[in-house]
Protein backbone atom coordinates (compact mmCIF):
# COMPACT_ATOMS: atom_id res chain seq x y z
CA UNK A 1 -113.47 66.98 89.09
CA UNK A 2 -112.31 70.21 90.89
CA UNK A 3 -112.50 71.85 94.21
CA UNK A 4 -112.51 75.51 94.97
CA UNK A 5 -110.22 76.20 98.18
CA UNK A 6 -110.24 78.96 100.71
CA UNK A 7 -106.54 78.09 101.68
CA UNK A 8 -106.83 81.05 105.06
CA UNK A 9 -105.65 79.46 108.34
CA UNK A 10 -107.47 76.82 108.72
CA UNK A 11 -108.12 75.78 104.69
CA UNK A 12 -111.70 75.75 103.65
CA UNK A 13 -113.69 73.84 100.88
CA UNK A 14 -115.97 76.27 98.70
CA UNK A 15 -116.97 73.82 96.54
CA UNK A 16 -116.27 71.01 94.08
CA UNK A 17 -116.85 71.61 89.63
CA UNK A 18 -117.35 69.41 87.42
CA UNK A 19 -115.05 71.34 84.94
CA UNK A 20 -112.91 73.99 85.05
CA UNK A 21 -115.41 76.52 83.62
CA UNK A 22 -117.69 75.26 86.75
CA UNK A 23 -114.49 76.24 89.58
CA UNK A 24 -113.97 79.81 87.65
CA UNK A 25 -117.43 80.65 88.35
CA UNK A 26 -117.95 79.37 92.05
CA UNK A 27 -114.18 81.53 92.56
CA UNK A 28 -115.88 84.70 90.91
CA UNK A 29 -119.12 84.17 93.32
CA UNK A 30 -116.87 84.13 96.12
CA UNK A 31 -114.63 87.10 95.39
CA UNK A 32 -118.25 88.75 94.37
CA UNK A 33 -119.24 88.17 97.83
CA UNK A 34 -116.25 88.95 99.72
CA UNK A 35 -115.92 92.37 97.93
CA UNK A 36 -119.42 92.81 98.94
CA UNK A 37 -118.39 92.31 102.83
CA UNK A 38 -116.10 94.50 102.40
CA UNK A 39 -118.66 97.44 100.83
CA UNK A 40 -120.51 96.91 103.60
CA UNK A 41 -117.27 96.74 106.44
CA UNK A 42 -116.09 99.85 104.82
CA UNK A 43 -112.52 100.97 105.53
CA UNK A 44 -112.20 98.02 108.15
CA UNK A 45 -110.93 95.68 105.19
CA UNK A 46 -107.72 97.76 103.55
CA UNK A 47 -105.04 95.13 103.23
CA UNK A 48 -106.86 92.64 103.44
CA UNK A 49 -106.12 89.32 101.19
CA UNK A 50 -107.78 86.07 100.55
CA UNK A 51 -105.90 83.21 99.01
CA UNK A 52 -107.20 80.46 96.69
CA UNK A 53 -106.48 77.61 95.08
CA UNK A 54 -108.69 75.29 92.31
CA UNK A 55 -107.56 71.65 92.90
CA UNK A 56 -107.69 68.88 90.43
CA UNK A 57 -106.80 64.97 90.82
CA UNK A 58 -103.40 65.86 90.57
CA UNK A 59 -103.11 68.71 92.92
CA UNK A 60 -103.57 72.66 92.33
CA UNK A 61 -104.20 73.68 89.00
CA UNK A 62 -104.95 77.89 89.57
CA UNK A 63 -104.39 80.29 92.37
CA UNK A 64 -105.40 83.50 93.08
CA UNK A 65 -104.44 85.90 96.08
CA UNK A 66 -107.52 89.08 95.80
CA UNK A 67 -107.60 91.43 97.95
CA UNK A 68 -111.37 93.50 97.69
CA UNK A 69 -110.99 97.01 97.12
CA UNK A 70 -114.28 98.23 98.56
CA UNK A 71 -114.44 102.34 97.29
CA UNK A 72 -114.73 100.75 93.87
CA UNK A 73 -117.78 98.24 92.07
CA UNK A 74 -116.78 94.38 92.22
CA UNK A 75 -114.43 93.44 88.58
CA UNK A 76 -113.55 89.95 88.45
CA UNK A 77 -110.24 88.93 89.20
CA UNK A 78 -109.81 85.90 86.93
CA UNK A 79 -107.61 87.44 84.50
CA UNK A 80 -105.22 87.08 87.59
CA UNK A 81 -105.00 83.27 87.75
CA UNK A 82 -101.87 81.96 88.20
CA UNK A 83 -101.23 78.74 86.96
CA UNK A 84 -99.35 75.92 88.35
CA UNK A 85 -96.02 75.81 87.27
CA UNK A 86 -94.67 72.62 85.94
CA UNK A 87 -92.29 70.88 88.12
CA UNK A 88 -88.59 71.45 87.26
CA UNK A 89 -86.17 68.39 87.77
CA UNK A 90 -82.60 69.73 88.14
């Protein structure tokens, strides 16, 4: 099981997936819609970012910090996942 995280001030659930494949498509809706706000705000939106995070059991697996360019169509931004790193033990 996974959620889908709007982690703004204060953090919002999007979602929950039943598989990874599942959160990667509710995160593209939501970056679809939020560039499509910001077509329709217009200039109003330059600099502005959104942060995300896909949580498993174990704590965040992906995150993704878009920000919508609106002079230009919607192109997904999931090649720009960052993964978790794995926890280094000095």
């Amino acid at each position: 099981m996974y959620e889908v995280w709007d982690t703004g001030d204060p953090p919002r659930l999007i979602t929950r997936a039943a598989g990874l494949d599942e959160a990667h498509a509710a995160l593209d809706g939501e970056c679809r819609r939020r560039h499509d706000q910001a077509v329709a705000n217009g200039e109003g939106v330059r600099g502005m970012t959104h942060r995300f995070e896909i949580r498993g059991g174990d704590g965040p697996v992906t995150w993704l910090v878009y920000a919508p360019d609106p002079t230009g169509p919607y192109a997904s931004p999931l090649s720009e996942l960052d993964e978790q790193p794995e926890e280094v033990t000095p």
